[in-house]
N, C-alpha and C. Protein backbone atom coordinates (compact mmCIF):
# COMPACT_ATOMS: atom_id res chain seq x y z
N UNK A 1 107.32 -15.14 202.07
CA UNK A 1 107.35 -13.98 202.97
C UNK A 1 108.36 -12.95 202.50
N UNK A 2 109.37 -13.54 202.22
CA UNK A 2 110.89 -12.65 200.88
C UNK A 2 110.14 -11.99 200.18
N UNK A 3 109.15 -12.38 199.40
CA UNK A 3 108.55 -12.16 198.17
C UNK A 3 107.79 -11.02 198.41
N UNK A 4 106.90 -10.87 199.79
CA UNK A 4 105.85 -9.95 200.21
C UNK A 4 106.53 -8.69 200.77
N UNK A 5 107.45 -9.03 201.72
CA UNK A 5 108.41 -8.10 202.09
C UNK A 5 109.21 -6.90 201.10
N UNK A 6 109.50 -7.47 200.09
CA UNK A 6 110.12 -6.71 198.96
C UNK A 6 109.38 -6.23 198.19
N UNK A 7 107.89 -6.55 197.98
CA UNK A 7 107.25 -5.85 197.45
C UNK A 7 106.78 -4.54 198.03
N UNK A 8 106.67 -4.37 199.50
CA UNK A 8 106.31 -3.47 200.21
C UNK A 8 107.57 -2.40 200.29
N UNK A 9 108.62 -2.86 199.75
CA UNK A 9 109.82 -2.08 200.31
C UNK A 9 109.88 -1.28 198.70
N UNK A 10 109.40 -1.74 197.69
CA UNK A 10 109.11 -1.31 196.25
C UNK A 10 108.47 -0.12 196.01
N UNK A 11 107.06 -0.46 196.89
CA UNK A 11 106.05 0.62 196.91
C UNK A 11 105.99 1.45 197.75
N UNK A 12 106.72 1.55 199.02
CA UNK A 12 106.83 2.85 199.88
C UNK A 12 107.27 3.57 199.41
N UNK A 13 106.17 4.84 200.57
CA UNK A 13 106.59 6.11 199.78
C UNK A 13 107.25 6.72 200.68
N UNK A 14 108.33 7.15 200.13
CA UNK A 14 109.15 7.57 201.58
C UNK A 14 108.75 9.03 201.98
N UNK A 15 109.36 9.09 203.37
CA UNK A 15 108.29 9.92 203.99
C UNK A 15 108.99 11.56 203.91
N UNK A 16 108.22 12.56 203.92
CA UNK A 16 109.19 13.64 203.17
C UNK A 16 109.52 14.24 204.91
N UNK A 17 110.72 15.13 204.41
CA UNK A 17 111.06 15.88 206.26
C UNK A 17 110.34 16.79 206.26
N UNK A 18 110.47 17.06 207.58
CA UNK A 18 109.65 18.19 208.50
C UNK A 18 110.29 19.81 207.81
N UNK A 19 110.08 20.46 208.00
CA UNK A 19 110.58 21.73 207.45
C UNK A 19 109.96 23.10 208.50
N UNK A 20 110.98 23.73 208.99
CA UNK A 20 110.38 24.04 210.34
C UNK A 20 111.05 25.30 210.02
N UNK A 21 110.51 26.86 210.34
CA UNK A 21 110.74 28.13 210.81
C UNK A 21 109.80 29.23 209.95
N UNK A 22 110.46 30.32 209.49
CA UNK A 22 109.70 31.19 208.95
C UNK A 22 108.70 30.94 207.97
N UNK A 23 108.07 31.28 207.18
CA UNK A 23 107.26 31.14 206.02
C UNK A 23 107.36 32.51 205.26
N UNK A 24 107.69 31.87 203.97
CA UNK A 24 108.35 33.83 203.63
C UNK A 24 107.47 33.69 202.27
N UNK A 25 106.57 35.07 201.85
CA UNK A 25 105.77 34.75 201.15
C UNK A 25 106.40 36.12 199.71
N UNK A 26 106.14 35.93 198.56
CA UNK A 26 107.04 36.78 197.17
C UNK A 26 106.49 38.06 197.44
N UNK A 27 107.80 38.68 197.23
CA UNK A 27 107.06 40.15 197.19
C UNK A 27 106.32 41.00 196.01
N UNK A 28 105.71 41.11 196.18
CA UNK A 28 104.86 41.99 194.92
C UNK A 28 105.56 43.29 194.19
N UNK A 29 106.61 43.85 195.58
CA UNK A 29 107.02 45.10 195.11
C UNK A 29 108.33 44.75 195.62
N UNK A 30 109.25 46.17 196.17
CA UNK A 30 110.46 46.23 197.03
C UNK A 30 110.44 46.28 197.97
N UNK A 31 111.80 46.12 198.69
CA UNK A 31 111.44 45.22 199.93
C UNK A 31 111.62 46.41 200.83
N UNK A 32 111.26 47.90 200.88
CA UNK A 32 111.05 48.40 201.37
C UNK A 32 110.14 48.79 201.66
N UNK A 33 109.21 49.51 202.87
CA UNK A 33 108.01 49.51 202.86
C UNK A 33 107.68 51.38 202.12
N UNK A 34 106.65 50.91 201.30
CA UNK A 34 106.09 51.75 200.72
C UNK A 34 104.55 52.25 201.14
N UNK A 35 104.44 53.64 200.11
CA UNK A 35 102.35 53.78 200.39
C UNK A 35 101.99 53.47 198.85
N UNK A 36 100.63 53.14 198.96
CA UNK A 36 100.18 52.74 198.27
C UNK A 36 98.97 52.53 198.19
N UNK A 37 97.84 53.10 197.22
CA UNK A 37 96.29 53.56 197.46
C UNK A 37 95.39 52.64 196.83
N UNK A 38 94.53 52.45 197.76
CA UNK A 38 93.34 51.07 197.92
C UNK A 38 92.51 51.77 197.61
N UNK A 39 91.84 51.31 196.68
CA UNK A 39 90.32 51.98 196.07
C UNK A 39 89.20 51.27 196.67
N UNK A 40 88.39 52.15 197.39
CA UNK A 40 87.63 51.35 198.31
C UNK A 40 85.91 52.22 198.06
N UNK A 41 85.20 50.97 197.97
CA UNK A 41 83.54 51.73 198.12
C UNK A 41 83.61 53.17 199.05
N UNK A 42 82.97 53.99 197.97
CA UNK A 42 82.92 55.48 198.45
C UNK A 42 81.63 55.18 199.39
N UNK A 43 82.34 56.45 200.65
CA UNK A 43 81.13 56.40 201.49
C UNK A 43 82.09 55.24 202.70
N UNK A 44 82.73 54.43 202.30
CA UNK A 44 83.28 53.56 203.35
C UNK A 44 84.88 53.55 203.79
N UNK A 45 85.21 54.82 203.16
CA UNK A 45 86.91 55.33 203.65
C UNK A 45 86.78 55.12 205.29
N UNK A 46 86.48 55.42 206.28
CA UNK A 46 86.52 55.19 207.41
C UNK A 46 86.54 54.38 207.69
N UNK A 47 85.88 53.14 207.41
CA UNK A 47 84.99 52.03 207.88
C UNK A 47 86.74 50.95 207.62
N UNK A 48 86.88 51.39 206.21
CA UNK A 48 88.14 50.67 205.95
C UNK A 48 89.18 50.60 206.57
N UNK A 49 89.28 52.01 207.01
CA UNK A 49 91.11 52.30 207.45
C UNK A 49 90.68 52.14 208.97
N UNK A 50 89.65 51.73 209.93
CA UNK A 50 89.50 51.52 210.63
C UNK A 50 89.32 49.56 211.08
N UNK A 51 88.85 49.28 209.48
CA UNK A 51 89.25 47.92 210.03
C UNK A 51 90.93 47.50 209.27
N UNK A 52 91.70 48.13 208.77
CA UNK A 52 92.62 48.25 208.08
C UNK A 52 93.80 48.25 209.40
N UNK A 53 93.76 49.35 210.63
CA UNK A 53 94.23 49.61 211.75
C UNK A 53 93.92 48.54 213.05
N UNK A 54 92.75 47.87 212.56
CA UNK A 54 92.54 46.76 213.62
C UNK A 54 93.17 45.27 213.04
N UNK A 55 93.88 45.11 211.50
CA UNK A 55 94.58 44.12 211.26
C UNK A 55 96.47 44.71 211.25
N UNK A 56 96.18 46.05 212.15
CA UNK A 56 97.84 46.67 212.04
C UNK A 56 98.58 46.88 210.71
N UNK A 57 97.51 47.45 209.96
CA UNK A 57 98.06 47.49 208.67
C UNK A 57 98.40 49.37 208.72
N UNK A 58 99.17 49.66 208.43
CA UNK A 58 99.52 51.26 208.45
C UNK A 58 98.60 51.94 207.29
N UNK A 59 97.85 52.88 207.65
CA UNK A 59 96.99 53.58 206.51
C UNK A 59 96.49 55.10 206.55
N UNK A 60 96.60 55.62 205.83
CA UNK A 60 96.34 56.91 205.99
C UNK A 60 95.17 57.64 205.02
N UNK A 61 94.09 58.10 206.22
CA UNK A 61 92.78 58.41 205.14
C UNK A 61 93.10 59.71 205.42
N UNK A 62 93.18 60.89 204.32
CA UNK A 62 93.18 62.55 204.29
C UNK A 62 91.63 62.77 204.38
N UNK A 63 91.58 63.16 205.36
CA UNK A 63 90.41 64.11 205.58
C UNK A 63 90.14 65.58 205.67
N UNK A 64 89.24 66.37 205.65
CA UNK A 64 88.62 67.69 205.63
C UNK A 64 87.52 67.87 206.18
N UNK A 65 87.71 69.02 207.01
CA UNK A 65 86.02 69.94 207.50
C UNK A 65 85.30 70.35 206.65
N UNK A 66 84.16 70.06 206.81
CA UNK A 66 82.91 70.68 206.34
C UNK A 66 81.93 70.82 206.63
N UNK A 67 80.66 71.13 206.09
CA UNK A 67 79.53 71.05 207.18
C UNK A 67 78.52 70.41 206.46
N UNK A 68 77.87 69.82 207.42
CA UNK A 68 76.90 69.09 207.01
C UNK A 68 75.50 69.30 205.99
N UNK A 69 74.93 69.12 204.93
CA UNK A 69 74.28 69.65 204.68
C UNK A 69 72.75 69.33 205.09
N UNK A 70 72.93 68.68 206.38
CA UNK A 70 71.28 68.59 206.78
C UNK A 70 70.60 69.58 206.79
N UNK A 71 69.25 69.56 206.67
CA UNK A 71 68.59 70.69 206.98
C UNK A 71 67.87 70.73 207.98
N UNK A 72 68.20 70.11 209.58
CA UNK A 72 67.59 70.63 210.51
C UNK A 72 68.78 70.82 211.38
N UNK A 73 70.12 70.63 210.83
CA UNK A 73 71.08 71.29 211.80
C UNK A 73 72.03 71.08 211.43
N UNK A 74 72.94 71.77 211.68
CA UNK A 74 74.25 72.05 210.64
C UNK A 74 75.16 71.92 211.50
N UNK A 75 76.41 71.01 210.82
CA UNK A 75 77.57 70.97 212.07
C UNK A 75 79.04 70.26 211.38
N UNK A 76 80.27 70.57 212.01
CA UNK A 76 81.08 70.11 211.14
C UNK A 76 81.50 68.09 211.13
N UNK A 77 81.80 68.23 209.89
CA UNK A 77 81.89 66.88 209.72
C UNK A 77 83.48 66.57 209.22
N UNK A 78 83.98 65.76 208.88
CA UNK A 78 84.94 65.08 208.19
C UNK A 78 85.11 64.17 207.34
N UNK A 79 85.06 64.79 205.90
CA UNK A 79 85.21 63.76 204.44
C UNK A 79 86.55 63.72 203.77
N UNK A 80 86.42 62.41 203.24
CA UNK A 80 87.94 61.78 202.51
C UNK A 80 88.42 63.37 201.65
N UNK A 81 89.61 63.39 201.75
CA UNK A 81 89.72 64.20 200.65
C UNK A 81 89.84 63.81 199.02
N UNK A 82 90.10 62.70 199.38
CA UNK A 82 90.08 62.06 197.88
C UNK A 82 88.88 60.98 198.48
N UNK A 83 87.41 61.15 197.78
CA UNK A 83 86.47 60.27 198.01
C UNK A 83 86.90 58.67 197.18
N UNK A 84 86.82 57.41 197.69
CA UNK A 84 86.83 56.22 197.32
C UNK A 84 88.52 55.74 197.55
N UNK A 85 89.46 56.86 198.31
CA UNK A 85 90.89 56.22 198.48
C UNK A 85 91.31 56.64 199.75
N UNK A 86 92.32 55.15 200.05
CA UNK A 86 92.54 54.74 201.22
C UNK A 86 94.27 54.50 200.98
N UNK A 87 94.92 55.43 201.83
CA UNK A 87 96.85 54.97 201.46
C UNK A 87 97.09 53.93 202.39
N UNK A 88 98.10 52.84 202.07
CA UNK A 88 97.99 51.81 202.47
C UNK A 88 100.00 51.84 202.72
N UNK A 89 100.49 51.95 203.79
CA UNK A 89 101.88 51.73 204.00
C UNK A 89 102.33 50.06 204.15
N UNK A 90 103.27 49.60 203.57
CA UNK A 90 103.70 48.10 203.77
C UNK A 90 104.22 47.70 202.54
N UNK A 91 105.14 46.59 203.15
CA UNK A 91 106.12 45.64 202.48
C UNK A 91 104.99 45.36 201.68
N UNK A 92 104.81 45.26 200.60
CA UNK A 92 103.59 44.36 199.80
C UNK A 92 104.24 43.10 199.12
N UNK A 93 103.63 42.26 199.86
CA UNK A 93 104.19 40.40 199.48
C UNK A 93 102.58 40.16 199.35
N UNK A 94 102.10 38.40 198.65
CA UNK A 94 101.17 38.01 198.70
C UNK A 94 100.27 38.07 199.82
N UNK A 95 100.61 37.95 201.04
CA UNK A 95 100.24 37.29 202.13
C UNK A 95 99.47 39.36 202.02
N UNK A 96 100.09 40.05 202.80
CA UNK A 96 100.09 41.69 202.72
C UNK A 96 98.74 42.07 202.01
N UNK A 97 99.01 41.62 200.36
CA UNK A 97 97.76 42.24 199.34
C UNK A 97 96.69 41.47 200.08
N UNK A 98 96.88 40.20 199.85
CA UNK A 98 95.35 39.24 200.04
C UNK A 98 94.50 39.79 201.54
N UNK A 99 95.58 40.14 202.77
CA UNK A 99 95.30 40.58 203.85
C UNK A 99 93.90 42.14 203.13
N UNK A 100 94.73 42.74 202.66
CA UNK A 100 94.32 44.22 202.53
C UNK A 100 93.00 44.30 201.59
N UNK A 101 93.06 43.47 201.25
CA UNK A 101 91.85 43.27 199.79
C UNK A 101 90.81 42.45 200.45
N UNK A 102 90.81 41.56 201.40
CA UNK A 102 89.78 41.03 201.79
C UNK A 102 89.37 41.88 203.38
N UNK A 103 90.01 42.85 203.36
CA UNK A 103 89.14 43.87 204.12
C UNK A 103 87.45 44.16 203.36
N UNK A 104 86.23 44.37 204.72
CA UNK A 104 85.51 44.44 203.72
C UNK A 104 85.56 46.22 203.46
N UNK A 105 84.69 46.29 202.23
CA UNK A 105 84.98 48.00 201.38
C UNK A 105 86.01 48.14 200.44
N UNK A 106 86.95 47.19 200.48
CA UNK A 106 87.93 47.40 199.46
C UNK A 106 87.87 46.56 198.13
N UNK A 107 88.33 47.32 197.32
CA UNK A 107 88.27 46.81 196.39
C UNK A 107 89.37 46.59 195.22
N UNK A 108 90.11 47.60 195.06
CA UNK A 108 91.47 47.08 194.48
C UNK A 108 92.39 47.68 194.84
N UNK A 109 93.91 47.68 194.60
CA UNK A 109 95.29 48.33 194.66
C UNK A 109 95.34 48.59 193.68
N UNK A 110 95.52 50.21 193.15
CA UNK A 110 95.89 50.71 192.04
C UNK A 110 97.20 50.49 191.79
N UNK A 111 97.48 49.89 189.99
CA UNK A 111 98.40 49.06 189.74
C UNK A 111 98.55 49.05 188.36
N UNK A 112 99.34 49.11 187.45
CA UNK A 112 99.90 48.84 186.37
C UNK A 112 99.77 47.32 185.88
N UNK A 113 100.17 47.21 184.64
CA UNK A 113 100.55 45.29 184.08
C UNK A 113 101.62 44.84 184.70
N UNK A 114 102.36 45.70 185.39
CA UNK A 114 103.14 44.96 186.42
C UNK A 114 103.40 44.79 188.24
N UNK A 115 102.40 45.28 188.59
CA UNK A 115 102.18 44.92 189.51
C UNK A 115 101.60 46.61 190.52
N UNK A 116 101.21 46.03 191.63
CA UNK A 116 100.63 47.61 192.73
C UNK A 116 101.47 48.79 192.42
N UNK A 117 101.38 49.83 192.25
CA UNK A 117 101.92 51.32 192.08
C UNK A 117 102.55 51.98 192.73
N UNK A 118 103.90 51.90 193.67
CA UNK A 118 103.96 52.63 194.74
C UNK A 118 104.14 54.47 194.99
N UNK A 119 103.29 55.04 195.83
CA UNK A 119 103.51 56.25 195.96
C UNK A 119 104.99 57.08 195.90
N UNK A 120 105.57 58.11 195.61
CA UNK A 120 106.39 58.67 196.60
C UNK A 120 106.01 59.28 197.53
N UNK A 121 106.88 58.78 198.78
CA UNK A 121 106.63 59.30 199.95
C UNK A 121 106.35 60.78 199.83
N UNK A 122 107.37 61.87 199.47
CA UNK A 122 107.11 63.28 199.31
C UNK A 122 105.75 63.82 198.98
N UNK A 123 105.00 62.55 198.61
CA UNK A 123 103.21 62.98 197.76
C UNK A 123 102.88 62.67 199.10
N UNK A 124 102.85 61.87 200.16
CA UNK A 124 102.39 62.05 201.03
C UNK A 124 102.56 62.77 202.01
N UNK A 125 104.08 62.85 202.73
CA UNK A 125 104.01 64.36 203.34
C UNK A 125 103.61 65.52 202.87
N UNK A 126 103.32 65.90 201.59
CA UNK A 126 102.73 66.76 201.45
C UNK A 126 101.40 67.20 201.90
N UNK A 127 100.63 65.97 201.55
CA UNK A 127 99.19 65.96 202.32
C UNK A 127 99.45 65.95 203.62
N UNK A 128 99.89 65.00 204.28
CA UNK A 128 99.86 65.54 205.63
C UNK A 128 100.47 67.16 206.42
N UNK A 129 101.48 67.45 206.00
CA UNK A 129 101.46 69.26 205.90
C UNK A 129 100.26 69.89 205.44
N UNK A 130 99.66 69.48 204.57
CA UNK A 130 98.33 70.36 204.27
C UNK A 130 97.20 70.40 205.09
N UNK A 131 97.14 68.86 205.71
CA UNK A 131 96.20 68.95 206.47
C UNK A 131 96.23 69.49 207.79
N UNK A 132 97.86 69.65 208.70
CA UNK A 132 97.83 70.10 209.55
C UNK A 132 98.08 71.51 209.51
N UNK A 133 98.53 72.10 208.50
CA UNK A 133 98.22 73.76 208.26
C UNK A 133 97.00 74.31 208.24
N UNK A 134 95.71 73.59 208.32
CA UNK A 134 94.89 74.21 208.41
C UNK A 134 94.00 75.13 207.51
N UNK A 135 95.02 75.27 206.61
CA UNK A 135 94.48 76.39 205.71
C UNK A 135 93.92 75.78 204.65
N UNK A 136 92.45 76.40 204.20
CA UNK A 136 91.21 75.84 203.50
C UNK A 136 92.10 75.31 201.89
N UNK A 137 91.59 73.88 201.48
CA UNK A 137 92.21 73.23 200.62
C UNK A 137 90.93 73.44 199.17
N UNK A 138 91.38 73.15 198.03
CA UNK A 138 90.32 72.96 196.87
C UNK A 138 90.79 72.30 196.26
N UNK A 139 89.70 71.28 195.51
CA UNK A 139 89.80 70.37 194.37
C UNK A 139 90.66 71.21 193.21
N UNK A 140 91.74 70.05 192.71
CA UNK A 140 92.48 70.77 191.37
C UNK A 140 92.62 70.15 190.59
N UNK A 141 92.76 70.42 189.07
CA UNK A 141 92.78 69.30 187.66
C UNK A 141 94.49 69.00 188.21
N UNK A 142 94.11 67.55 187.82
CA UNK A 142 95.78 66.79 187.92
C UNK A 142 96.75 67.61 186.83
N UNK A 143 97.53 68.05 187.34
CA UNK A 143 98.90 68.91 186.32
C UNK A 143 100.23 67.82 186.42
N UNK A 144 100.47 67.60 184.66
CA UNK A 144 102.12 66.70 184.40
C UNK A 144 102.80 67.71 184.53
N UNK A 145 102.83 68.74 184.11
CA UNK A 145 104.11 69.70 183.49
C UNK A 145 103.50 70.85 184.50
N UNK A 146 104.77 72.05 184.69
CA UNK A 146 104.46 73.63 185.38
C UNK A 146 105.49 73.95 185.97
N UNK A 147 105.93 74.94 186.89
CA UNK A 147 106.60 75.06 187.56
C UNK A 147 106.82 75.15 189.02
N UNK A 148 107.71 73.87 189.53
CA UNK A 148 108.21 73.39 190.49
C UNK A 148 108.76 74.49 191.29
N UNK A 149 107.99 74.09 192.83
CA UNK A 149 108.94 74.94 194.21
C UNK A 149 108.74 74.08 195.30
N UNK A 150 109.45 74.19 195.97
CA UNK A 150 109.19 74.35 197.57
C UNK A 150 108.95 75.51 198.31
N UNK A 151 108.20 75.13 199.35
CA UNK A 151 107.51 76.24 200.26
C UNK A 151 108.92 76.44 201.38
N UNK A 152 109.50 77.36 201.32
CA UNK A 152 110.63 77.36 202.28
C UNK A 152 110.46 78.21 203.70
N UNK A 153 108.82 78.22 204.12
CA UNK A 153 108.57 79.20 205.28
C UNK A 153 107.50 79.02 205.52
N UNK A 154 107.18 79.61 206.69
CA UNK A 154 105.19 79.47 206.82
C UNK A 154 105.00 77.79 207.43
N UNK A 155 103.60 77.89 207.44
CA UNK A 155 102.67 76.63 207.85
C UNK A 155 103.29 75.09 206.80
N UNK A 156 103.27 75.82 205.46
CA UNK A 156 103.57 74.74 204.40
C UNK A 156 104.54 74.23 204.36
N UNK A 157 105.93 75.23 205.44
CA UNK A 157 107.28 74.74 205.51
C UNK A 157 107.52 73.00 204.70
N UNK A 158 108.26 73.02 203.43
CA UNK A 158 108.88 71.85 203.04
C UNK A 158 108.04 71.40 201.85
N UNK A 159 106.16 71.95 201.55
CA UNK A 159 105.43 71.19 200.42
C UNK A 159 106.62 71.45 199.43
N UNK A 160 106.22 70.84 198.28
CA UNK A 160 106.68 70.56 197.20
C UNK A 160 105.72 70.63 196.54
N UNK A 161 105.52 71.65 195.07
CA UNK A 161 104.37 71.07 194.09
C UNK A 161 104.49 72.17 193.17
N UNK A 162 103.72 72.61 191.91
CA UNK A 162 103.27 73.25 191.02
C UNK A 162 103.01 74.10 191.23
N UNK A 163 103.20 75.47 191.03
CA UNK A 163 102.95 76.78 191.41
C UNK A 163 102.62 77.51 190.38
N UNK A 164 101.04 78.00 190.59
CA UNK A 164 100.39 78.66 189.89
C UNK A 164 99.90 80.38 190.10
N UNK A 165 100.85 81.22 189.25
CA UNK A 165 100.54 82.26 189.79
C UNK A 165 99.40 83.13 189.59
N UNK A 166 98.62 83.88 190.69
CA UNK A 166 97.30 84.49 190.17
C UNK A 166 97.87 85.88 190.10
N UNK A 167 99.00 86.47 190.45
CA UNK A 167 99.50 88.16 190.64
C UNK A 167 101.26 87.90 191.09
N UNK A 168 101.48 88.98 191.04
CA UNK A 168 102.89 89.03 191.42
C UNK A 168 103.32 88.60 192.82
N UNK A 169 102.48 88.58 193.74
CA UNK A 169 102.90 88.38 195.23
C UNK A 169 102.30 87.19 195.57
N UNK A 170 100.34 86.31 195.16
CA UNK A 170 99.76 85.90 195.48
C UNK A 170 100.07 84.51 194.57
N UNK A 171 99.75 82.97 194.91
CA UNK A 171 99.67 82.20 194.41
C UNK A 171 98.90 80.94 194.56
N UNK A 172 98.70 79.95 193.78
CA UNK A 172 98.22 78.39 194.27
C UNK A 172 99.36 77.26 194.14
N UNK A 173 99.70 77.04 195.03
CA UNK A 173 100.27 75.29 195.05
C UNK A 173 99.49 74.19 194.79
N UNK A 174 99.61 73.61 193.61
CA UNK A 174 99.08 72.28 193.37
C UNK A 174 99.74 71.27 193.77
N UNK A 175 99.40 70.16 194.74
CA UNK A 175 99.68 69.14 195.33
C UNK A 175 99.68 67.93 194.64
N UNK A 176 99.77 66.80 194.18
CA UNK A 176 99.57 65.70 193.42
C UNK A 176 99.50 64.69 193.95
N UNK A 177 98.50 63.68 193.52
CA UNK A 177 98.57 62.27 193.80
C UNK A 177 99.04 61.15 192.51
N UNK A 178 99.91 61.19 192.23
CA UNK A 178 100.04 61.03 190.82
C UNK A 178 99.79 59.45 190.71
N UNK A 179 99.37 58.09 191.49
CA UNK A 179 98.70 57.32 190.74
C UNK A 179 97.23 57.27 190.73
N UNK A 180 96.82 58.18 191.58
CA UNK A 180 95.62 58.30 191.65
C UNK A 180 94.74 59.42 190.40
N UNK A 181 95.95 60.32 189.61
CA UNK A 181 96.04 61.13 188.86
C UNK A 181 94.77 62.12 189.60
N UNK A 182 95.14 62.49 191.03
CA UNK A 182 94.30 63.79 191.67
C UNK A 182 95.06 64.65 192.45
N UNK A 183 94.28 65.51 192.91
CA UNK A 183 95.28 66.83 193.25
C UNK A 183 94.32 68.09 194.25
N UNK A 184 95.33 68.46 194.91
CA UNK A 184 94.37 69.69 195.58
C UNK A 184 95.14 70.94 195.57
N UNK A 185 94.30 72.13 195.81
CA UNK A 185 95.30 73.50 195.94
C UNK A 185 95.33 73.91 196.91
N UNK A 186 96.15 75.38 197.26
CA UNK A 186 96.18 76.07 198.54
C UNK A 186 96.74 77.33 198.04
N UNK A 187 96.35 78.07 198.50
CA UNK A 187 97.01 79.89 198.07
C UNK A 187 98.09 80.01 199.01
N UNK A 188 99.22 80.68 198.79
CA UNK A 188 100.01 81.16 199.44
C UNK A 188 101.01 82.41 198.73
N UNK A 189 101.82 82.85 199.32
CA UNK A 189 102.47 83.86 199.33
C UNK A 189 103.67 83.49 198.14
N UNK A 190 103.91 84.52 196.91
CA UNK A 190 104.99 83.45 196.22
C UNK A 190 106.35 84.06 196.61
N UNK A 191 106.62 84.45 197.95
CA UNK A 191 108.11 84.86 198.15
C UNK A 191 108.11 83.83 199.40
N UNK A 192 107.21 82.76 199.62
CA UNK A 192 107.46 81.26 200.49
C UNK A 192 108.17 80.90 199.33
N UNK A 193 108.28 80.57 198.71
CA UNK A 193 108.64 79.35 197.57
C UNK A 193 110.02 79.98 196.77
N UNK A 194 110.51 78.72 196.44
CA UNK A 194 111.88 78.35 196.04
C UNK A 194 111.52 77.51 194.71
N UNK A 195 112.52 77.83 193.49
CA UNK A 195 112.01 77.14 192.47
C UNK A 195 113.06 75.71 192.51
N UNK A 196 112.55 74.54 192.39
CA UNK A 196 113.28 73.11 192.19
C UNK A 196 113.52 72.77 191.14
N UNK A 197 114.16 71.88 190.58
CA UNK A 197 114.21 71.00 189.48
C UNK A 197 112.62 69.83 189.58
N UNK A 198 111.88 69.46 188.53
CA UNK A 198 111.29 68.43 189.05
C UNK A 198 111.80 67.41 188.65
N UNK A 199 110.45 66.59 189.79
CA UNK A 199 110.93 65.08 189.96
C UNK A 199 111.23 64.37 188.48
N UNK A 200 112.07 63.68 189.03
CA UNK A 200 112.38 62.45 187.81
C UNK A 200 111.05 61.67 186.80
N UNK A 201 111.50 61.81 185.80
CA UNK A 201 110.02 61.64 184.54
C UNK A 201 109.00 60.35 185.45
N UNK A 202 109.60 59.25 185.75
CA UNK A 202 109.16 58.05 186.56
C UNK A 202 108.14 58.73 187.75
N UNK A 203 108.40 59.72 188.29
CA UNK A 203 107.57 60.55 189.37
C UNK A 203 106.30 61.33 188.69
N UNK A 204 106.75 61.84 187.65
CA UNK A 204 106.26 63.09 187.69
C UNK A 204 105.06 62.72 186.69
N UNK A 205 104.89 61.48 186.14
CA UNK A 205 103.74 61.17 185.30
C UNK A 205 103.85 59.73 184.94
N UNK A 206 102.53 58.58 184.98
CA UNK A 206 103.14 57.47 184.73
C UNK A 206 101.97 56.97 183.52
């Protein structure tokens, strides 16, 4: 019975402890929360950031008026301004991406060999100033290099971007999305604007 006893005391496996509280999962990025743009089936920007907002994930789709081009009745509508992208605010850890990616419509986080891309914030207030100024926006070729202002008056109060002059008084502000490498314009007045230094090389082209 010595003999059986000690053999059993040989082969147990001892039993591991309990381990009890948070669950903390690696972060992908810094541990601050950032934006950051989800490339998602065009045609389903809404669909996304609407089921994106029902898992409390912070997201911001830029939209624009336009009109419909049916031909038995015409009326205004609202499209992505950047068709197939969705900004995505958050701590990005594993748990975060896998959440955001198995939304359905999505399809990746634009990202480098080292990991998701994060926006600067300033690229996004910008869009959102644009969109609540109201004033009619246009598609623009992505610009690295030009010259830097801020809008120091008016509707645009605070954009930041590329200033392209068409005359001595009249101008375009180019806006940037720089991992998305897209961009939009807006005319304005060039005695709004203040010339800046630009952003740091890491910003301003990657």
């Amino acid at each position: 019975m010595k003999t059986l006893n000690r053999a059993r005391d040989i082969y147990r496996v001892p039993s591991l402890p309990i381990v009890r509280g948070p669950v903390f999962f690696p972060r992908l990025t810094g541990p601050q929360e950032s934006w950051f743009a989800l490339y998602v089936q065009v045609k389903h920007e809404k669909e996304v950031a609407k089921r994106l907002e029902m898992k409390s994930v912070t997201c911001f789709l830029p939209l624009v008026e336009s009109w419909s081009k049916r031909q038995d009745r015409r009326k205004k509508i609202h499209l992505p301004l950047f068709p197939g992208y969705v900004f995505v605010h958050a701590v990005l850890d594993n748990y975060t991406s896998v959440n955001v990616l198995k939304t359905p419509g999505a399809l990746t986080l634009i990202r480098n060999s080292e990991g998701p891309l994060p926006i600067p914030s300033f690229q996004i207030e910008n869009l959102k100033t644009l969109l609540d100024s109201r004033l009619p926006l246009n598609p623009h070729s992505f610009l690295r290099e030009g010259d830097w202002v801020r809008v120091i008056r008016g509707p645009l109060n605070g954009c930041t971007g590329i200033l392209i002059r068409q005359n001595p008084r009249k101008g375009r502000l180019v806006v940037s999305v720089n991992t998305i490498q897209q961009a939009v314009s807006v005319e304005l007045d060039v005695e709004d604007v203040e010339s800046i230094p630009p952003p740091c090389p890491n910003i301003a082209q990657f």
